[in-house]
PDB file of N, CA and C in Angstrom:
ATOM      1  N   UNK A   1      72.014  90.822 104.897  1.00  0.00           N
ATOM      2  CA  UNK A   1      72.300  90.749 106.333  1.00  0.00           C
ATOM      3  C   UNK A   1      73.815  90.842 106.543  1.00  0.00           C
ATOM      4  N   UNK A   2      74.015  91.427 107.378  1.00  0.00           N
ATOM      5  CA  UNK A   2      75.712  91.579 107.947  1.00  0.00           C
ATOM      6  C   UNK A   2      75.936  90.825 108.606  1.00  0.00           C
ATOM      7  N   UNK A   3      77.393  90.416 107.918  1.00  0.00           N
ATOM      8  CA  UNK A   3      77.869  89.150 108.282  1.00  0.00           C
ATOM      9  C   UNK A   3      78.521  89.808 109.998  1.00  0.00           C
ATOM     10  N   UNK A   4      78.188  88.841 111.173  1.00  0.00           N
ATOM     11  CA  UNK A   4      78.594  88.815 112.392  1.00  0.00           C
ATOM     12  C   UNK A   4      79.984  88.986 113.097  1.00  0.00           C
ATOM     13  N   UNK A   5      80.573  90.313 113.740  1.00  0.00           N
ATOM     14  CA  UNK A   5      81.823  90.096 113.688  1.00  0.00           C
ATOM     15  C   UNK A   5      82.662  89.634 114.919  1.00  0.00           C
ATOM     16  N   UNK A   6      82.349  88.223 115.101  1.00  0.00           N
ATOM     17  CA  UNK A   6      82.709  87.436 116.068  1.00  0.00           C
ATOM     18  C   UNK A   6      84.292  87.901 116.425  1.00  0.00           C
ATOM     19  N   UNK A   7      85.109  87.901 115.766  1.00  0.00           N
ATOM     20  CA  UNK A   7      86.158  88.255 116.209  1.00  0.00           C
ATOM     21  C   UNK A   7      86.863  89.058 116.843  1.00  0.00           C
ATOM     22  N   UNK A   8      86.223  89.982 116.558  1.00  0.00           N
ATOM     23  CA  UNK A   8      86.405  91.700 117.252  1.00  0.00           C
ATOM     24  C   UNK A   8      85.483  91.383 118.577  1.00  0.00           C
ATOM     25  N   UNK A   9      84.199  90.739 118.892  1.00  0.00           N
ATOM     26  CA  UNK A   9      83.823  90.705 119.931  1.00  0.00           C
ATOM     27  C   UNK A   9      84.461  90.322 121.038  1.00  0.00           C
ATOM     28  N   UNK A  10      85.133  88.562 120.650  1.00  0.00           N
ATOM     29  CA  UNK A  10      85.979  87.545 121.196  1.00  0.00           C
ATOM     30  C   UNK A  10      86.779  88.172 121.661  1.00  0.00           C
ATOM     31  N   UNK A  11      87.761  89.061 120.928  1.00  0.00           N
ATOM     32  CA  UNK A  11      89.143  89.879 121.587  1.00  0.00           C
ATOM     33  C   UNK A  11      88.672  90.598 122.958  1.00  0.00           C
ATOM     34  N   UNK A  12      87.544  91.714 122.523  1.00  0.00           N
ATOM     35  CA  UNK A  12      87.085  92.628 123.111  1.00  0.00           C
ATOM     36  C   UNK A  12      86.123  91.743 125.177  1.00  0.00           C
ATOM     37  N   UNK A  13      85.990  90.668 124.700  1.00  0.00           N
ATOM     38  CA  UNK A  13      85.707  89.793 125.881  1.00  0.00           C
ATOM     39  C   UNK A  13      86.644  89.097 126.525  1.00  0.00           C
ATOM     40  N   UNK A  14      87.561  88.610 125.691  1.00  0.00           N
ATOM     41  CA  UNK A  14      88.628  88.098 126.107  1.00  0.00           C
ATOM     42  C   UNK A  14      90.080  89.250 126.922  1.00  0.00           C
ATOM     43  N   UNK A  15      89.712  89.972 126.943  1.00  0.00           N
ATOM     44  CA  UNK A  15      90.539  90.699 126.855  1.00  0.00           C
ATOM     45  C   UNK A  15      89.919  91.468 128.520  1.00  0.00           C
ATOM     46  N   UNK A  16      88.753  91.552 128.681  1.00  0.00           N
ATOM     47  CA  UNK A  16      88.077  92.422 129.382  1.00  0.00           C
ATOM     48  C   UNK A  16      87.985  91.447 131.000  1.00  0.00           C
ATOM     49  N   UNK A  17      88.422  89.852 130.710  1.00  0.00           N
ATOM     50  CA  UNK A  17      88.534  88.945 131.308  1.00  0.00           C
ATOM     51  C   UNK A  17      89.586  88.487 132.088  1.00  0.00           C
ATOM     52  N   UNK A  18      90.484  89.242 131.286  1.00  0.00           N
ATOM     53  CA  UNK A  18      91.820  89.429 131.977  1.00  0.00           C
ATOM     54  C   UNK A  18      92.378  87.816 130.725  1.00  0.00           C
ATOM     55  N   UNK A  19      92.222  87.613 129.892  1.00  0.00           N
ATOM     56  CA  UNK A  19      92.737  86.727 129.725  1.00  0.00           C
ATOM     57  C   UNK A  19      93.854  86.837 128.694  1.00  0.00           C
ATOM     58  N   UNK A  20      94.955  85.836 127.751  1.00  0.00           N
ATOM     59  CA  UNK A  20      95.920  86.316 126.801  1.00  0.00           C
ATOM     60  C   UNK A  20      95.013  85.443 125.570  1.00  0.00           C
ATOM     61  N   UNK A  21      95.452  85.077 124.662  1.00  0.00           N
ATOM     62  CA  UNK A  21      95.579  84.882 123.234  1.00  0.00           C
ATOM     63  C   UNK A  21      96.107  83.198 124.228  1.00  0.00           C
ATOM     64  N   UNK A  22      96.995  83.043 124.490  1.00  0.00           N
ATOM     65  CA  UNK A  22      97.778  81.877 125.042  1.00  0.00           C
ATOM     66  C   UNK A  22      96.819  81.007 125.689  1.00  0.00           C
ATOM     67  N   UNK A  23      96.662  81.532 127.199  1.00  0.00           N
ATOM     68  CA  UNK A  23      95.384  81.374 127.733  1.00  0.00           C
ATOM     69  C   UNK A  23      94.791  80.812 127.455  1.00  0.00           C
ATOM     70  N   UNK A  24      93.588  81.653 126.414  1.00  0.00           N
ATOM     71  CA  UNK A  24      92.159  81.409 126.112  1.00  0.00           C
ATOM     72  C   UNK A  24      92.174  80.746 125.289  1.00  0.00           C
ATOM     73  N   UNK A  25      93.284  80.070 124.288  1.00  0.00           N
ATOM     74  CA  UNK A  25      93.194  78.951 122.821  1.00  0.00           C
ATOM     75  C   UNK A  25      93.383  77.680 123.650  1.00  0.00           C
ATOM     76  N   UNK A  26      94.185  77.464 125.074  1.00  0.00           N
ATOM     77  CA  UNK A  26      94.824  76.638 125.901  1.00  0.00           C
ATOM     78  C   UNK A  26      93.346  75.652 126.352  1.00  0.00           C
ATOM     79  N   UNK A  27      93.166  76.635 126.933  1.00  0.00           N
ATOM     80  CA  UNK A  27      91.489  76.027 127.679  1.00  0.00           C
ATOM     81  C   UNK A  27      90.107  75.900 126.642  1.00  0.00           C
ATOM     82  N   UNK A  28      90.553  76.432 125.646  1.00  0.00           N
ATOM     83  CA  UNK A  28      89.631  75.967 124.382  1.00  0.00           C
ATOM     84  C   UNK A  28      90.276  75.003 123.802  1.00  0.00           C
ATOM     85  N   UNK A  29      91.423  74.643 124.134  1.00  0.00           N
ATOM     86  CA  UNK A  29      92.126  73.116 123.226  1.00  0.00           C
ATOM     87  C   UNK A  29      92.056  73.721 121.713  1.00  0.00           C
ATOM     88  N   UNK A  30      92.397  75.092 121.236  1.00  0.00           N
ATOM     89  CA  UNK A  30      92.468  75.004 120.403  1.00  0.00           C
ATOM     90  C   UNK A  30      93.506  75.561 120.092  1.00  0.00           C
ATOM     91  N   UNK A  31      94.644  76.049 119.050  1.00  0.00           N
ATOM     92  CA  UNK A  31      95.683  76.514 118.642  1.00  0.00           C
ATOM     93  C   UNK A  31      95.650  77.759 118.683  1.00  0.00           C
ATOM     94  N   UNK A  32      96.511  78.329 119.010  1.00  0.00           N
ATOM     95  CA  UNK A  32      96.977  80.045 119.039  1.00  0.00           C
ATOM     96  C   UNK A  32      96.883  80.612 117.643  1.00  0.00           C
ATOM     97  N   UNK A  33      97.476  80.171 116.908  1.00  0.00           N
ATOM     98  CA  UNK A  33      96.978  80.414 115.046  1.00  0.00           C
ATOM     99  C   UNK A  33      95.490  80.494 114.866  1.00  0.00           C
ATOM    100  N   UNK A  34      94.800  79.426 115.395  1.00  0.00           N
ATOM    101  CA  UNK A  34      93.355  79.518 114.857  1.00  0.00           C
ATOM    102  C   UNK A  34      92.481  80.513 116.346  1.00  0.00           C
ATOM    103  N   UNK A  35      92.909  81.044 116.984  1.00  0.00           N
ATOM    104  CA  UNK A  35      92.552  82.285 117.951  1.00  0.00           C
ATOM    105  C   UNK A  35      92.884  83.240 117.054  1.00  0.00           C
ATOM    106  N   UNK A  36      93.866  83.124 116.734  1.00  0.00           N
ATOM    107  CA  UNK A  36      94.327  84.853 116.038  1.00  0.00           C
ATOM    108  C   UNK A  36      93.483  84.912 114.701  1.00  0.00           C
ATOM    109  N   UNK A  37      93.796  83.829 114.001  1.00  0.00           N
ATOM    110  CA  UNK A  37      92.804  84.101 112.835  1.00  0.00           C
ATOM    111  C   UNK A  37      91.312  84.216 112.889  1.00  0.00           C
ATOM    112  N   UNK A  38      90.838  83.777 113.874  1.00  0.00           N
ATOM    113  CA  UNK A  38      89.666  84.666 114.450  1.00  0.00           C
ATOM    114  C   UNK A  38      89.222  86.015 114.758  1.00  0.00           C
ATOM    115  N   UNK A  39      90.305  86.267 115.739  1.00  0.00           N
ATOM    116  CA  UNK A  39      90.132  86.802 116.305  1.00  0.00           C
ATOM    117  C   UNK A  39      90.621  88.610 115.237  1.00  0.00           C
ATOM    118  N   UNK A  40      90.949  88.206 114.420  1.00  0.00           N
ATOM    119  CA  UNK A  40      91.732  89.115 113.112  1.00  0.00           C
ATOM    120  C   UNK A  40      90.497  89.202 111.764  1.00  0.00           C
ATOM    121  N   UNK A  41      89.465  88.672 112.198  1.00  0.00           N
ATOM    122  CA  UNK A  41      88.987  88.263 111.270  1.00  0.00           C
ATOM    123  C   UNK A  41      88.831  87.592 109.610  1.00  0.00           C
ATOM    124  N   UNK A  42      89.690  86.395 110.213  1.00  0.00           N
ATOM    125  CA  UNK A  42      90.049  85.775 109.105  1.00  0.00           C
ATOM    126  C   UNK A  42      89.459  84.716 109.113  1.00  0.00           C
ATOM    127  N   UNK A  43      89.025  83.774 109.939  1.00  0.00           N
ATOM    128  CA  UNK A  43      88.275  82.803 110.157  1.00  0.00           C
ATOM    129  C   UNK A  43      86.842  82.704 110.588  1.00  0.00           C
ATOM    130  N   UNK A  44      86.021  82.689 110.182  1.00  0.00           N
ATOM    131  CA  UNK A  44      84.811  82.344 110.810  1.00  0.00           C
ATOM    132  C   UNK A  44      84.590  81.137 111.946  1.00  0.00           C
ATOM    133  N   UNK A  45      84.220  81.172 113.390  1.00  0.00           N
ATOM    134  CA  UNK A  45      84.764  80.534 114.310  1.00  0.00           C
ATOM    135  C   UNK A  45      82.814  79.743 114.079  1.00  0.00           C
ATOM    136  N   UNK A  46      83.246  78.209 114.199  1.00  0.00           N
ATOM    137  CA  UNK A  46      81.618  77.135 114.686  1.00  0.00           C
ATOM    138  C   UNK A  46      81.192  78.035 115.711  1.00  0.00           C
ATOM    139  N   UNK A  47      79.309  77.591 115.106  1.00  0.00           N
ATOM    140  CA  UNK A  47      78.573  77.891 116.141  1.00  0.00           C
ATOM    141  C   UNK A  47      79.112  77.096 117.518  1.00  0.00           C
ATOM    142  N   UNK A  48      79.289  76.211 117.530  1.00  0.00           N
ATOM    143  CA  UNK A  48      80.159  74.993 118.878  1.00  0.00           C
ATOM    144  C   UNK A  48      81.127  75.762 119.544  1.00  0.00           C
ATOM    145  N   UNK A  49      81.897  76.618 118.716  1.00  0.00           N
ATOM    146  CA  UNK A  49      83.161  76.971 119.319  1.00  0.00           C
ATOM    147  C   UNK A  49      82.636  78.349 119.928  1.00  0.00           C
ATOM    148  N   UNK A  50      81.615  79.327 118.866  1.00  0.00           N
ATOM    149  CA  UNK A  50      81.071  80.240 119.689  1.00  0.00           C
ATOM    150  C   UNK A  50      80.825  79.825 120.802  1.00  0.00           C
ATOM    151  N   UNK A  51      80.152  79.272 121.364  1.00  0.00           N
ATOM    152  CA  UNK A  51      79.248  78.737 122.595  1.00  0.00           C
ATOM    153  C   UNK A  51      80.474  78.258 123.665  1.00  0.00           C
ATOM    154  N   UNK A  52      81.297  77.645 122.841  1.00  0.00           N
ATOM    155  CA  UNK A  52      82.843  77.020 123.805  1.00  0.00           C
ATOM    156  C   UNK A  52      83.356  77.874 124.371  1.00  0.00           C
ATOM    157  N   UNK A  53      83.583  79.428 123.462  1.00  0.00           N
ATOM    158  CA  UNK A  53      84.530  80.347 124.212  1.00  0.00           C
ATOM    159  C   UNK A  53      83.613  80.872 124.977  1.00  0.00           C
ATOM    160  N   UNK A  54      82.183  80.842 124.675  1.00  0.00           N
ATOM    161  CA  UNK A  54      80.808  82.393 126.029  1.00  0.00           C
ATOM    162  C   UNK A  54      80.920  81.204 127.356  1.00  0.00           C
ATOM    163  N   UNK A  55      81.366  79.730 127.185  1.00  0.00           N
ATOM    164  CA  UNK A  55      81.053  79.038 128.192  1.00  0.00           C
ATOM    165  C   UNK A  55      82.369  79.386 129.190  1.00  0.00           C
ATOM    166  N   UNK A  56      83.311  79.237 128.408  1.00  0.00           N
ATOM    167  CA  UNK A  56      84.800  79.970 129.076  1.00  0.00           C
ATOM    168  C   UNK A  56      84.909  81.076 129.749  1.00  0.00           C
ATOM    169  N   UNK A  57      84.600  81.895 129.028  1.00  0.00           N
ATOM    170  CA  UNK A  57      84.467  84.301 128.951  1.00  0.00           C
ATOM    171  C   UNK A  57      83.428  83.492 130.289  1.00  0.00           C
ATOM    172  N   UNK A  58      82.469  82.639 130.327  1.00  0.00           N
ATOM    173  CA  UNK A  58      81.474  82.839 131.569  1.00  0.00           C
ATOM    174  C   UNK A  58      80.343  84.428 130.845  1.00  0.00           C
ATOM    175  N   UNK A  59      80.234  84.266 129.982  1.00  0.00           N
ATOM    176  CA  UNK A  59      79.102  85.310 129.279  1.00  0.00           C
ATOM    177  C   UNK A  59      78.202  84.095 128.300  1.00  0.00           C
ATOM    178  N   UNK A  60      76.804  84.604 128.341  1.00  0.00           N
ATOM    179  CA  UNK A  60      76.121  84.317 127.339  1.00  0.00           C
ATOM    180  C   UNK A  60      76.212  84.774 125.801  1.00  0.00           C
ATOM    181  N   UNK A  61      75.825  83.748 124.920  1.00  0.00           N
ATOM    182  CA  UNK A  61      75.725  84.021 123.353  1.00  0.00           C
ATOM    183  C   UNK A  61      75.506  85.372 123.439  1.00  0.00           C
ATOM    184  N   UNK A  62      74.011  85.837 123.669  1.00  0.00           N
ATOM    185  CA  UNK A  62      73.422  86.923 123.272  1.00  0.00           C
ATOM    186  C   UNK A  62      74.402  88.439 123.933  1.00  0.00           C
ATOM    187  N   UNK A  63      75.171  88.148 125.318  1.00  0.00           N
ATOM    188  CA  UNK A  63      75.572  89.356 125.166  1.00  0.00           C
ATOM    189  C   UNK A  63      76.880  89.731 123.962  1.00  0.00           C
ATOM    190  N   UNK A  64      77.510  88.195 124.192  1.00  0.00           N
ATOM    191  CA  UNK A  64      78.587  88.681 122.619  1.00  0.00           C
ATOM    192  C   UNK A  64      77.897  89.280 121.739  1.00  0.00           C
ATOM    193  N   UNK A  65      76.747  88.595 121.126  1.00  0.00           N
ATOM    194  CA  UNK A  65      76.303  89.114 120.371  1.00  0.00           C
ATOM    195  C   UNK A  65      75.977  90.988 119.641  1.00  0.00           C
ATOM    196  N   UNK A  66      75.131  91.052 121.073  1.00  0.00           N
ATOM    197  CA  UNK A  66      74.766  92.024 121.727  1.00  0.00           C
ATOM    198  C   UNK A  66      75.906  93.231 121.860  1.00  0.00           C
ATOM    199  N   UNK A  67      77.567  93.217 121.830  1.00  0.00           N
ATOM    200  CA  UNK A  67      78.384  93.842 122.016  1.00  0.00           C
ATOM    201  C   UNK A  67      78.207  95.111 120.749  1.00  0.00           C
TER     202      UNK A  67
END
Protein backbone atom coordinates (compact mmCIF):
# COMPACT_ATOMS: atom_id res chain seq x y z
CA UNK A 1 0.00 0.00 0.00
CA UNK A 2 1.24 3.59 -0.69
CA UNK A 3 2.24 5.38 1.86
CA UNK A 4 -0.28 8.72 1.98
CA UNK A 5 1.11 11.97 0.85
CA UNK A 6 -0.27 14.23 3.40
CA UNK A 7 2.06 16.84 2.82
CA UNK A 8 1.80 17.76 -0.66
CA UNK A 9 -1.99 17.71 -0.02
CA UNK A 10 -1.74 20.13 3.19
CA UNK A 11 0.36 22.71 1.07
CA UNK A 12 -1.89 22.28 -1.91
CA UNK A 13 -5.11 23.16 0.64
CA UNK A 14 -3.44 25.43 2.51
CA UNK A 15 -2.43 27.35 0.01
CA UNK A 16 -5.78 27.30 -2.04
CA UNK A 17 -7.19 28.93 1.33
CA UNK A 18 -5.39 31.78 1.04
CA UNK A 19 -3.39 30.89 3.93
CA UNK A 20 0.87 31.19 4.75
CA UNK A 21 3.08 28.49 6.39
CA UNK A 22 2.99 31.31 9.42
CA UNK A 23 -0.64 31.41 9.58
CA UNK A 24 -1.67 27.95 9.42
CA UNK A 25 1.19 26.43 12.15
CA UNK A 26 -0.15 29.71 14.37
CA UNK A 27 -3.77 28.50 14.63
CA UNK A 28 -2.66 24.89 14.77
CA UNK A 29 -0.39 25.89 17.86
CA UNK A 30 2.07 24.21 16.19
CA UNK A 31 5.69 25.36 15.02
CA UNK A 32 6.62 26.59 11.57
CA UNK A 33 9.55 23.86 11.46
CA UNK A 34 7.13 21.09 12.11
CA UNK A 35 4.60 22.64 9.10
CA UNK A 36 7.44 22.64 6.79
CA UNK A 37 8.65 19.33 7.64
CA UNK A 38 5.39 18.16 6.75
CA UNK A 39 4.57 19.79 4.54
CA UNK A 40 8.19 18.78 2.55
CA UNK A 41 7.57 15.51 3.33
CA UNK A 42 9.63 14.78 6.02
CA UNK A 43 7.38 14.19 8.79
CA UNK A 44 4.50 12.11 8.96
CA UNK A 45 1.76 14.47 10.53
CA UNK A 46 -0.99 12.41 13.67
CA UNK A 47 -4.05 11.20 12.61
CA UNK A 48 -5.22 14.21 15.43
CA UNK A 49 -3.31 16.71 13.64
CA UNK A 50 -4.69 15.47 10.22
CA UNK A 51 -8.18 16.13 11.40
CA UNK A 52 -6.77 19.56 13.28
CA UNK A 53 -5.60 21.09 10.06
CA UNK A 54 -9.26 19.64 7.65
CA UNK A 55 -10.98 21.28 10.87
CA UNK A 56 -8.97 24.62 10.15
CA UNK A 57 -8.70 24.32 5.82
CA UNK A 58 -12.78 23.93 6.90
CA UNK A 59 -12.50 20.65 4.42
CA UNK A 60 -13.23 17.15 5.32
CA UNK A 61 -10.64 14.12 5.84
CA UNK A 62 -11.87 12.41 2.80
CA UNK A 63 -11.55 15.29 0.41
CA UNK A 64 -7.71 15.73 1.45
CA UNK A 65 -7.60 12.53 1.01
CA UNK A 66 -9.35 12.36 -2.09
CA UNK A 67 -6.92 15.21 -3.66
Amino acid sequence: MEKEQWGRKIRAFRKLKGYTQIELAGKLGISLTLLGEIERENREPSRELVEKICDTLSISVNEMKNL
